[in-house]
N, C-alpha and C. Protein backbone atom coordinates (compact mmCIF):
# COMPACT_ATOMS: atom_id res chain seq x y z
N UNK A 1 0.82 -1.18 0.00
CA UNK A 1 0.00 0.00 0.00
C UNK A 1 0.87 1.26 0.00
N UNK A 2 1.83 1.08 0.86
CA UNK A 2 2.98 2.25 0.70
C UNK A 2 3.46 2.63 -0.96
N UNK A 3 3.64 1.24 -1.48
CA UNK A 3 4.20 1.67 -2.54
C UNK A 3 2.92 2.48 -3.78
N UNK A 4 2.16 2.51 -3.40
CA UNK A 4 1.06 2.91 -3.96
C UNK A 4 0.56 4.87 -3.81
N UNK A 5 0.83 4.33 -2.77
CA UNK A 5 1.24 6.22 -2.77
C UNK A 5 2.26 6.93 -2.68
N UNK A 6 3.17 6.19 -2.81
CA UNK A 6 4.44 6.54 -3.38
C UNK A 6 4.46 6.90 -4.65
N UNK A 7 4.02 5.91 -5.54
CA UNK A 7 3.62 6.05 -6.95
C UNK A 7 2.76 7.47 -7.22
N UNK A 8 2.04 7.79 -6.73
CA UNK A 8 1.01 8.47 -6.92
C UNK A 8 1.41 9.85 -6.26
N UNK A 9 2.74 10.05 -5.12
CA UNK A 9 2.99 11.33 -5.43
C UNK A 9 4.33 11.49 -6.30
N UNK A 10 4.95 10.23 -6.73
CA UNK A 10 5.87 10.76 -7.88
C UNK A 10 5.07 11.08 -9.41
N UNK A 11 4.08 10.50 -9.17
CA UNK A 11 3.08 11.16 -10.65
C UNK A 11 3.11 12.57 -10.12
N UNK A 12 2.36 13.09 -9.04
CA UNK A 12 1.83 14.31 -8.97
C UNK A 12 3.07 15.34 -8.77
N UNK A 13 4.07 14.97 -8.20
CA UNK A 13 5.61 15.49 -8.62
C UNK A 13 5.65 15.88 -10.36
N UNK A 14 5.77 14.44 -10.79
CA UNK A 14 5.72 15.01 -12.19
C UNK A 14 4.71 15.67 -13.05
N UNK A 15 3.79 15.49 -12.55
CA UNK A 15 2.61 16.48 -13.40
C UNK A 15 3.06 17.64 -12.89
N UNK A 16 3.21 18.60 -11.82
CA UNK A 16 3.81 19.18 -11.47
C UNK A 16 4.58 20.09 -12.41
N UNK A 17 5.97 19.06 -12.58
CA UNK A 17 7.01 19.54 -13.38
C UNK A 17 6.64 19.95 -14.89
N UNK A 18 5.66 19.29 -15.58
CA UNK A 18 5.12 19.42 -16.52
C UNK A 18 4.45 20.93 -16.59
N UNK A 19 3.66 21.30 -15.53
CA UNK A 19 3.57 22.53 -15.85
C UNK A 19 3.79 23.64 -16.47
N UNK A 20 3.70 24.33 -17.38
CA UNK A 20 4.53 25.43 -18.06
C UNK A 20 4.13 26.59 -17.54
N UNK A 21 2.78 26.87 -16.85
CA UNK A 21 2.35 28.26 -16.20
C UNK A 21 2.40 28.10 -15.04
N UNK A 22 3.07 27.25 -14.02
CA UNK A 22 2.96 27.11 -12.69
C UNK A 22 2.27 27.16 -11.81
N UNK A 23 1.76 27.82 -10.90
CA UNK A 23 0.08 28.24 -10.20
C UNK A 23 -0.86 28.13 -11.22
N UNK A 24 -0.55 29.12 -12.16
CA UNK A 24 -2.09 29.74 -13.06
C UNK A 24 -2.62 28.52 -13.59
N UNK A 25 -2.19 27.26 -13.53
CA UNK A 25 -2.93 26.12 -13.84
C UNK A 25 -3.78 25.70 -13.24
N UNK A 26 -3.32 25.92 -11.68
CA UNK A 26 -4.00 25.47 -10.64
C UNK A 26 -6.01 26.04 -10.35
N UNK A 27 -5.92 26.61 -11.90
CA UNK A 27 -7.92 26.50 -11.14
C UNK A 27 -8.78 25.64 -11.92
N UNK A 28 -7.73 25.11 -12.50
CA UNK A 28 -8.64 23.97 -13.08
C UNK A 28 -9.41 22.82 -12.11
N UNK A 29 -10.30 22.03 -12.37
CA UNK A 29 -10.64 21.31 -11.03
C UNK A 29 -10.12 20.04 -11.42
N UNK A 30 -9.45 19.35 -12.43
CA UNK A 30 -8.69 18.45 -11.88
C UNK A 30 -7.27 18.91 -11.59
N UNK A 31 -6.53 19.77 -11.78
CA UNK A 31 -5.49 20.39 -11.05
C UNK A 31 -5.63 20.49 -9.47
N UNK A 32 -6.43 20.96 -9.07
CA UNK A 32 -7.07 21.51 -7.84
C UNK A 32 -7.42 19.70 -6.75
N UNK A 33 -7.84 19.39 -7.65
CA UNK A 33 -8.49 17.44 -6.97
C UNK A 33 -7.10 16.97 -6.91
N UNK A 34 -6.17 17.04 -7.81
CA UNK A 34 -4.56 16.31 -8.07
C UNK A 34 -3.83 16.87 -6.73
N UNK A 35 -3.78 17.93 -6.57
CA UNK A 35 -3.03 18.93 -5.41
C UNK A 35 -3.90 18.51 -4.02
N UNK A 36 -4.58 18.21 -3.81
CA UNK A 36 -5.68 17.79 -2.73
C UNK A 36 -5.01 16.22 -2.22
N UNK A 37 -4.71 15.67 -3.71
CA UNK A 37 -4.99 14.42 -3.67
C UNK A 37 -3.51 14.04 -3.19
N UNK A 38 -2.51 15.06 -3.15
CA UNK A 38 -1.03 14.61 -2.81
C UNK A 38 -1.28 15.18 -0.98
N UNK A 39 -2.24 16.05 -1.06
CA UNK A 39 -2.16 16.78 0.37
C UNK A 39 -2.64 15.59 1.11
N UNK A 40 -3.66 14.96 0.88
CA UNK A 40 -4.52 13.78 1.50
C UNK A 40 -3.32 12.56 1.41
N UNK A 41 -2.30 12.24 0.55
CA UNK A 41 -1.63 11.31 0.76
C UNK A 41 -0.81 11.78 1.80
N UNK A 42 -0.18 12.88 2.02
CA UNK A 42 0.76 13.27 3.25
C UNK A 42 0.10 13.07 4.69
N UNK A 43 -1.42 13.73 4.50
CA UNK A 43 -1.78 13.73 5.92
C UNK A 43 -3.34 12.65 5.58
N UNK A 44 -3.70 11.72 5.64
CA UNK A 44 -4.59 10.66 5.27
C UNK A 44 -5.53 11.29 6.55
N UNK A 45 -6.67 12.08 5.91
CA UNK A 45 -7.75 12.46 6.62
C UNK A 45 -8.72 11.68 6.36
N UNK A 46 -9.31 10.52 6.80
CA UNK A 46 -10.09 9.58 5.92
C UNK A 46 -11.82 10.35 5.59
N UNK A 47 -12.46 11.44 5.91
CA UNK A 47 -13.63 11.70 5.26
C UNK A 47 -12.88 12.47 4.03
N UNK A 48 -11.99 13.03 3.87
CA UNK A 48 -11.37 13.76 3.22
C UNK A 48 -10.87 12.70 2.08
N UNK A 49 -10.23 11.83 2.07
CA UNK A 49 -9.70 10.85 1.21
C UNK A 49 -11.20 10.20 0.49
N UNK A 50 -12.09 9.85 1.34
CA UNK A 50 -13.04 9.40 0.40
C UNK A 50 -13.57 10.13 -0.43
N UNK A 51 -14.28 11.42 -0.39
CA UNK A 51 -14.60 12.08 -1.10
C UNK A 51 -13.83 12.83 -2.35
N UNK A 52 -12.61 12.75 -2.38
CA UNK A 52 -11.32 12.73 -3.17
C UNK A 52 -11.63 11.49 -4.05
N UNK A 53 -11.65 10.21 -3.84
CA UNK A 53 -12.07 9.57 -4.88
C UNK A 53 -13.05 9.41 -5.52
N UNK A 54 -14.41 9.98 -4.89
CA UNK A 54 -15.67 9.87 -5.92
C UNK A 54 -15.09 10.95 -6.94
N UNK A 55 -14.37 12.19 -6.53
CA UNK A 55 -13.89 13.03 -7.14
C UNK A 55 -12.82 12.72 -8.49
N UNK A 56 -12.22 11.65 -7.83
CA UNK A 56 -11.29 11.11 -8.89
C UNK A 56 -12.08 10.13 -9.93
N UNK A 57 -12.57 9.80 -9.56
CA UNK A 57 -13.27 8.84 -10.28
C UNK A 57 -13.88 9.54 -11.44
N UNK A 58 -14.71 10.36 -11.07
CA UNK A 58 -15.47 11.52 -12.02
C UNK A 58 -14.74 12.35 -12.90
N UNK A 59 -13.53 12.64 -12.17
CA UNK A 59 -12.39 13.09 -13.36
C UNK A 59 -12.07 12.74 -14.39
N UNK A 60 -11.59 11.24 -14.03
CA UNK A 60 -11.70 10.50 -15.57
C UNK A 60 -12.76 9.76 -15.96
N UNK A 61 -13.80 9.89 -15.80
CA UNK A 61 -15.04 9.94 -16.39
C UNK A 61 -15.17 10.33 -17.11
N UNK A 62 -15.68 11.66 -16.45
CA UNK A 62 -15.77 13.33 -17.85
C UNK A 62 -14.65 13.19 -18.71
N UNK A 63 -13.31 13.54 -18.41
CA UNK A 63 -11.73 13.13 -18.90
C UNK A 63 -11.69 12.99 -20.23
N UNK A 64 -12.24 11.39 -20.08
CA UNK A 64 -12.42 10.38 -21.33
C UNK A 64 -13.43 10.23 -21.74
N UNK A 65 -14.80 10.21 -21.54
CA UNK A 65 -15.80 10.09 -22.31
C UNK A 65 -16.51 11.70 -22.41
N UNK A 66 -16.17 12.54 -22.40
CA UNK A 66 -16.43 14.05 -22.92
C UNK A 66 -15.39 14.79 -23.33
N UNK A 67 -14.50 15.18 -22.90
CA UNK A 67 -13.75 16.48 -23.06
C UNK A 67 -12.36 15.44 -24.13
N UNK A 68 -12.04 14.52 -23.77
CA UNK A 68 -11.31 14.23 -24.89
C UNK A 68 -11.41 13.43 -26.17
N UNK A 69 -13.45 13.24 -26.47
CA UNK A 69 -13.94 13.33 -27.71
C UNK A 69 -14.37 14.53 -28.26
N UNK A 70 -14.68 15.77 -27.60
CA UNK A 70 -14.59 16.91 -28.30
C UNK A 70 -13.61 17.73 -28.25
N UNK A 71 -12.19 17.11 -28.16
CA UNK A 71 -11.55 17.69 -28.51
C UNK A 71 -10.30 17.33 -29.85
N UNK A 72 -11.23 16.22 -30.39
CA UNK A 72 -10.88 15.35 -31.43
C UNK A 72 -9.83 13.92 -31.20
N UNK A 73 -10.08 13.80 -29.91
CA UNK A 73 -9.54 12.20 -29.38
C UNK A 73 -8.12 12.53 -29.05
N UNK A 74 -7.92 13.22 -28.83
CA UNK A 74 -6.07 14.09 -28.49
C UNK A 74 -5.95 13.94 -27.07
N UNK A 75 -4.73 13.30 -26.21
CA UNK A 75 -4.45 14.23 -25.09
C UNK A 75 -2.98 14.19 -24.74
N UNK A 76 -2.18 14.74 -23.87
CA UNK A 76 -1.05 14.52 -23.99
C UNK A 76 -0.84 13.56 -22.58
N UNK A 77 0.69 13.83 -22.29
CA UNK A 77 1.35 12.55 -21.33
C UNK A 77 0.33 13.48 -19.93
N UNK A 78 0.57 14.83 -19.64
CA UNK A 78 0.32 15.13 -18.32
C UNK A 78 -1.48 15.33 -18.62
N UNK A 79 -1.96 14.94 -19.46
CA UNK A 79 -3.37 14.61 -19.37
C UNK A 79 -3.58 13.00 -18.77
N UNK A 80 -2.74 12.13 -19.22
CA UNK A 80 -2.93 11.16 -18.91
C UNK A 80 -2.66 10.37 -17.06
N UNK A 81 -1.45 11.84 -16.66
CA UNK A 81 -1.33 11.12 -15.90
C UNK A 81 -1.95 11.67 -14.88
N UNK A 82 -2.81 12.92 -14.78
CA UNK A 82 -3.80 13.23 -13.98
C UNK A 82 -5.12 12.95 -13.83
N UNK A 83 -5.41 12.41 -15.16
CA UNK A 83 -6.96 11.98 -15.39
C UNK A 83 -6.90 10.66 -15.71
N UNK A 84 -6.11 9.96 -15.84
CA UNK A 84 -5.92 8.66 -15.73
C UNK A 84 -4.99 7.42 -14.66
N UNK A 85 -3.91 7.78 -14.48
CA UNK A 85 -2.92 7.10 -13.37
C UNK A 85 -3.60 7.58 -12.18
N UNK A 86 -3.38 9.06 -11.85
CA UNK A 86 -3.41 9.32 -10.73
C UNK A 86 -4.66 8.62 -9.84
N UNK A 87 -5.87 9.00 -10.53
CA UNK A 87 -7.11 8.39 -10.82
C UNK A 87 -7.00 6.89 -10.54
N UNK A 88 -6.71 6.43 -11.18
CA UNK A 88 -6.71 4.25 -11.05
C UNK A 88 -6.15 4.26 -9.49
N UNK A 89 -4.82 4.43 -9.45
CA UNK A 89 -3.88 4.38 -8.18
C UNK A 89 -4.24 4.73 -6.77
N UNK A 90 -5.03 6.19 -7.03
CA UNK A 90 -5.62 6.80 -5.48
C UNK A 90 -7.04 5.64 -5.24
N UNK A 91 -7.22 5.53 -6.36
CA UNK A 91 -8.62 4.33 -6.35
C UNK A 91 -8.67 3.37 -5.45
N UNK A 92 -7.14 2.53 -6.65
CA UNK A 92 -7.34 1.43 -5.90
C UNK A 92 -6.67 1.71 -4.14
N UNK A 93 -5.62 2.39 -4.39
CA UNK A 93 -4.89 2.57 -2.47
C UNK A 93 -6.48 2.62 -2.02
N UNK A 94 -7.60 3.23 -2.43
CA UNK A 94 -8.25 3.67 -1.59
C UNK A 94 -9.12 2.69 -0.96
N UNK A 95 -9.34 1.46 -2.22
CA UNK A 95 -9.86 0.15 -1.82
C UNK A 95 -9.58 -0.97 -1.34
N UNK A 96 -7.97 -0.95 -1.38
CA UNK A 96 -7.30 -1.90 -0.18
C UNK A 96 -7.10 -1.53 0.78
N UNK A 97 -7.10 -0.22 1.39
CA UNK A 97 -6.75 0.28 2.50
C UNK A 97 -7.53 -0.77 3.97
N UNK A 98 -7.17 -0.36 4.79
CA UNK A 98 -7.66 -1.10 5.79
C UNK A 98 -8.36 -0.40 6.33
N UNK A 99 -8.33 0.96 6.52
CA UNK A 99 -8.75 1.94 7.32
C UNK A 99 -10.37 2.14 6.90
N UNK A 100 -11.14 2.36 8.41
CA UNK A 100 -12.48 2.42 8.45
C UNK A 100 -12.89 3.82 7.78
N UNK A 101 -13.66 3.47 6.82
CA UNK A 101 -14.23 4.41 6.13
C UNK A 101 -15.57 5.38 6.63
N UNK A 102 -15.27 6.60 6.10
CA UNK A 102 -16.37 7.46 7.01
C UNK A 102 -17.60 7.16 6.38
N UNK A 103 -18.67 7.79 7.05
CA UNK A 103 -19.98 7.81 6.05
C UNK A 103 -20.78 9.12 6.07
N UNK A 104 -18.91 10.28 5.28
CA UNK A 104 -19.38 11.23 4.61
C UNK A 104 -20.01 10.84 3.07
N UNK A 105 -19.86 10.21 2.60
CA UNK A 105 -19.83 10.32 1.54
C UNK A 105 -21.75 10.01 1.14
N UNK A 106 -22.52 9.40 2.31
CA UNK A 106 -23.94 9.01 2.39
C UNK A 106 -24.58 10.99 2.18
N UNK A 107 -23.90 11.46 3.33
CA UNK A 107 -24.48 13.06 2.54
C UNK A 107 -24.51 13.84 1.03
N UNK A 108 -25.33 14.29 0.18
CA UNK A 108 -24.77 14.38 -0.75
C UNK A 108 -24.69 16.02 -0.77
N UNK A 109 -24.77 17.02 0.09
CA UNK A 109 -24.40 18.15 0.13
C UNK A 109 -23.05 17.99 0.71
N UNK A 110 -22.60 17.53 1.15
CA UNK A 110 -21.30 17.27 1.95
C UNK A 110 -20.03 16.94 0.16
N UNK A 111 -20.87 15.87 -0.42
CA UNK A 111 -20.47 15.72 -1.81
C UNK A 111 -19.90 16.94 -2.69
N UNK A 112 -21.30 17.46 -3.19
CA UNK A 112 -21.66 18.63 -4.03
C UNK A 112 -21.26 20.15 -3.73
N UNK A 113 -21.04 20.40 -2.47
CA UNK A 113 -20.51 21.30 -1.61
C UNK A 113 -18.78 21.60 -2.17
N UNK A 114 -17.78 21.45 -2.94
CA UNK A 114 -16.85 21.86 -3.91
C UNK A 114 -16.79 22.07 -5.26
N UNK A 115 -17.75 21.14 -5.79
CA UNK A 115 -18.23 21.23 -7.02
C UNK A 115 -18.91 22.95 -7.39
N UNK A 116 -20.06 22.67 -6.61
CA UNK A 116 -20.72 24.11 -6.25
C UNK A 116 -20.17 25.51 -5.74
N UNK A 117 -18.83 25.35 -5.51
CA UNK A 117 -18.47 26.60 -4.84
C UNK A 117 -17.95 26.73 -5.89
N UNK A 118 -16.82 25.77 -6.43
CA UNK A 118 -15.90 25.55 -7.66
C UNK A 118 -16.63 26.60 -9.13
N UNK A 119 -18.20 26.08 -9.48
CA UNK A 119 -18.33 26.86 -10.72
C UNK A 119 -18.63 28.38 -10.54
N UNK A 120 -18.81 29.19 -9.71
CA UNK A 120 -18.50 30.09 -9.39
C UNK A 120 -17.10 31.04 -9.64
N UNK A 121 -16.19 30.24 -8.87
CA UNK A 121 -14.97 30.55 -9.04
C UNK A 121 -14.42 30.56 -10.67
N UNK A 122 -14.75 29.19 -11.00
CA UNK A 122 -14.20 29.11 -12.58
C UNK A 122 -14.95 29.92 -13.48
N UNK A 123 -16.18 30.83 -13.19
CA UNK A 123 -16.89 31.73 -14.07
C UNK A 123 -16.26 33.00 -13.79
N UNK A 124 -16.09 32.84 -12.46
CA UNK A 124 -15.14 34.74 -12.14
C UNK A 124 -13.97 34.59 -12.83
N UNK A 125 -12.63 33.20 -13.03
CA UNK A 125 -11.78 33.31 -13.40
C UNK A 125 -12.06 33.43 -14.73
N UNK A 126 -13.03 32.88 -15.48
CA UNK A 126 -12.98 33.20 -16.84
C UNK A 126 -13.76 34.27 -17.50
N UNK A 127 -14.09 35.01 -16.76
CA UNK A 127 -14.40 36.56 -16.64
C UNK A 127 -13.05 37.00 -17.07
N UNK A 128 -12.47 36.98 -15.70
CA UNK A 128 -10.65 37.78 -15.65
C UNK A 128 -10.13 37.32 -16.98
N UNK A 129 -10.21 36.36 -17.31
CA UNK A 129 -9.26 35.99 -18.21
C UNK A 129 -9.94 36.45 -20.14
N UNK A 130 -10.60 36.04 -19.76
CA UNK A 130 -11.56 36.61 -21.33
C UNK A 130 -11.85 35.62 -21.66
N UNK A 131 -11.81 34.47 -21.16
CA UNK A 131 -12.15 33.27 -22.31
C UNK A 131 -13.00 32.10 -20.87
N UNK A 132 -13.55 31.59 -21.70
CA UNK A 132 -13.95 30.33 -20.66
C UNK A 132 -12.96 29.27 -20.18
N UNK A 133 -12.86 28.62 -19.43
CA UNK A 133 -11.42 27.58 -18.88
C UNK A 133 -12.11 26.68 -19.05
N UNK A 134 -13.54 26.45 -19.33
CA UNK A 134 -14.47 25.22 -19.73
C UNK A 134 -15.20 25.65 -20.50
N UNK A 135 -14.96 25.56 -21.69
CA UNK A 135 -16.16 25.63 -22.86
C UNK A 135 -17.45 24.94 -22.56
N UNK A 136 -17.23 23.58 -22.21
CA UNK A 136 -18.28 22.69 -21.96
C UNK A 136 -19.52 22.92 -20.84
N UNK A 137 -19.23 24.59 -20.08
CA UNK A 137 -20.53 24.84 -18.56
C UNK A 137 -21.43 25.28 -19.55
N UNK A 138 -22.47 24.74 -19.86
CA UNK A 138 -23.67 24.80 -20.37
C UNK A 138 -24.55 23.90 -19.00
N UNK A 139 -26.04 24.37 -19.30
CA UNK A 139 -26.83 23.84 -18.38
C UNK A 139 -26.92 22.36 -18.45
N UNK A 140 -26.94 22.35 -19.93
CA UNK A 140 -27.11 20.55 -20.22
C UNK A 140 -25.79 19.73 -19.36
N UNK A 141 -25.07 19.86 -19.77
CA UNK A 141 -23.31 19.41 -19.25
C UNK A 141 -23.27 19.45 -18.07
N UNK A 142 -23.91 20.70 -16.67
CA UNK A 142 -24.08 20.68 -15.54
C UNK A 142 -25.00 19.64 -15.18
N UNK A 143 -25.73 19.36 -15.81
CA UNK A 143 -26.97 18.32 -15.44
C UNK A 143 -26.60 16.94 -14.96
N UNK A 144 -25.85 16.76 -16.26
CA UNK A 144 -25.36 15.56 -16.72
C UNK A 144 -23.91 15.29 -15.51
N UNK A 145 -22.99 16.26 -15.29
CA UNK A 145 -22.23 15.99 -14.24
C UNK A 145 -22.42 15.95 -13.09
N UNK A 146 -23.75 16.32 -12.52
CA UNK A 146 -24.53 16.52 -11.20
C UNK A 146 -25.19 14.81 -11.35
N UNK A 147 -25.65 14.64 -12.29
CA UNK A 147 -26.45 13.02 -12.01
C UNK A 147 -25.09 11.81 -12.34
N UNK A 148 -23.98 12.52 -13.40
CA UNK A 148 -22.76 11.53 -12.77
C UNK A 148 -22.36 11.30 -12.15
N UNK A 149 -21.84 12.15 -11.31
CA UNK A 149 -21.71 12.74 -9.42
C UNK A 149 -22.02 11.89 -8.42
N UNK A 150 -23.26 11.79 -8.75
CA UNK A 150 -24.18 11.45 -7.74
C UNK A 150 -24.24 9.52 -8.15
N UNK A 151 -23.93 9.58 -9.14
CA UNK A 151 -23.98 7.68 -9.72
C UNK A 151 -22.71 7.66 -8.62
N UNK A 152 -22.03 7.98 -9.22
CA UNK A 152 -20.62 7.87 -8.96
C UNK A 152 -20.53 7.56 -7.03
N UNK A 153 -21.16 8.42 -6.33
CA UNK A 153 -20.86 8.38 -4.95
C UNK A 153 -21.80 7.60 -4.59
N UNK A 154 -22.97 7.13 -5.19
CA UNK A 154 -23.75 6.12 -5.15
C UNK A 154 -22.78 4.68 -4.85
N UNK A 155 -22.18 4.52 -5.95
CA UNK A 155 -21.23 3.15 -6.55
C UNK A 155 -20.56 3.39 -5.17
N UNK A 156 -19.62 4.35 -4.91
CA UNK A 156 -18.52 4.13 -3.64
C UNK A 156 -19.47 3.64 -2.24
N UNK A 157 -20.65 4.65 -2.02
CA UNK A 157 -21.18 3.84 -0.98
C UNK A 157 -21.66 2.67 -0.67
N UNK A 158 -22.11 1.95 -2.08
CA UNK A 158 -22.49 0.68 -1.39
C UNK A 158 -21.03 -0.16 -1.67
N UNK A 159 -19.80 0.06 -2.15
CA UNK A 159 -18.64 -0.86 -1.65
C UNK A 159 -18.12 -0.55 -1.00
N UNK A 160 -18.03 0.45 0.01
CA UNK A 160 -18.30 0.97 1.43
C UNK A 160 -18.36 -0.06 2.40
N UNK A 161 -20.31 -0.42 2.05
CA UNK A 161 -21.52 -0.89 2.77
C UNK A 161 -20.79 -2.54 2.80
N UNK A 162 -19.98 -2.71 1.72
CA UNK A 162 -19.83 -4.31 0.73
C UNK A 162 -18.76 -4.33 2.03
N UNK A 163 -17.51 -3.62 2.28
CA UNK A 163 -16.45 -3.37 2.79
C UNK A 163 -16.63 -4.12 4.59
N UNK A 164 -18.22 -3.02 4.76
CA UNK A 164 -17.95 -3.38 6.18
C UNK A 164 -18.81 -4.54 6.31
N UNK A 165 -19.40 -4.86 5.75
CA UNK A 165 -20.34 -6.34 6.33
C UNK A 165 -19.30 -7.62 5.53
N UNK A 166 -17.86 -7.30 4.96
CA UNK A 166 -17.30 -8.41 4.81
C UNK A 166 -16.12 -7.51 6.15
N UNK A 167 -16.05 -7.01 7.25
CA UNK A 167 -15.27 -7.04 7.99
C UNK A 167 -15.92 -7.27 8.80
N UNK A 168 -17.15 -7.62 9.10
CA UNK A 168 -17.97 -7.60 10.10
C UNK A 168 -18.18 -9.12 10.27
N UNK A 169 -17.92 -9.98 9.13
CA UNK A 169 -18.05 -11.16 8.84
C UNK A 169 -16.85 -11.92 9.55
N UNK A 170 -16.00 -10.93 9.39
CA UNK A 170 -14.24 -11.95 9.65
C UNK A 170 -14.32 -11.54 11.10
């Protein structure tokens, strides 16, 4: 398990390095989930870690089945390794772990509660900037990531639920 998040902050090291604008990358929201996601490996807050992976999960969701078919099937290495490695790796650490899992993740304002503050922020920044940082915030696209969201933290809670009635068993 060590070596697992080991892995996963020498990815986020190197995505990192990859950077060419340094901070100013950082309001993207998988930038923002990636940087979270090395903070949560240093200090393992476990309501904090779970909700990081419904988060991850959803990253490369959207990732790969939206944003990198309209953008003509393209992505590069530090696309891959934030919306894809980082993603699998924090996953799985997150499903072998031993550690008793909270049941933040049964709230779904507790969920939706970064998401929601998040498009705010990314509409003021793309105010400042002149351009949108997501082409894709249309109402439809919000819809659709609000009922993915919600699949998504659905799926983690009941292998959660799966988790503790096979520890409850042993």
């Amino acid at each position: 398990m060590i070596l697992f998040r080991v892995l996963i902050v020498v990815c986020i090291l190197y995505a990192l390095s990859l950077f060419q604008h340094g901070l100013s990358t950082m309001v993207t929201f998988s930038n923002q989930i990636t940087l979270f996601v090395g903070c949560c490996i240093i200090y393992p807050y476990q309501p904090f870690y779970d909700i990081l992976v419904v988060y991850e999960a959803f990253l490369a969701i959207v990732f790969y089945m939206l944003i990198v078919p309209l953008n003509g099937g393209s992505s590069t290495l530090l696309d891959a390794i934030i919306h894809a490695i980082i993603p699998v790796l924090f996953i799985y650490d997150w499903y072998v772990s031993k550690t008793q899992h909270s049941i933040i993740l049964e709230s779904r304002l507790v969920v939706f509660c970064y998401p929601l503050f998040y498009l705010p922020f990314c509409l003021y920044i793309s105010h400042r900037r002149g351009y949108m940082i997501y082409p894709i915030l249309n109402p439809l696209y919000l819809l659709v990531a609000g009922i993915l969201l919600e699949f998504i933290r659905v799926i983690f809670c009941l292998i959660i639920d799966k988790k503790k009635k096979e520890n409850d068993t042993e």
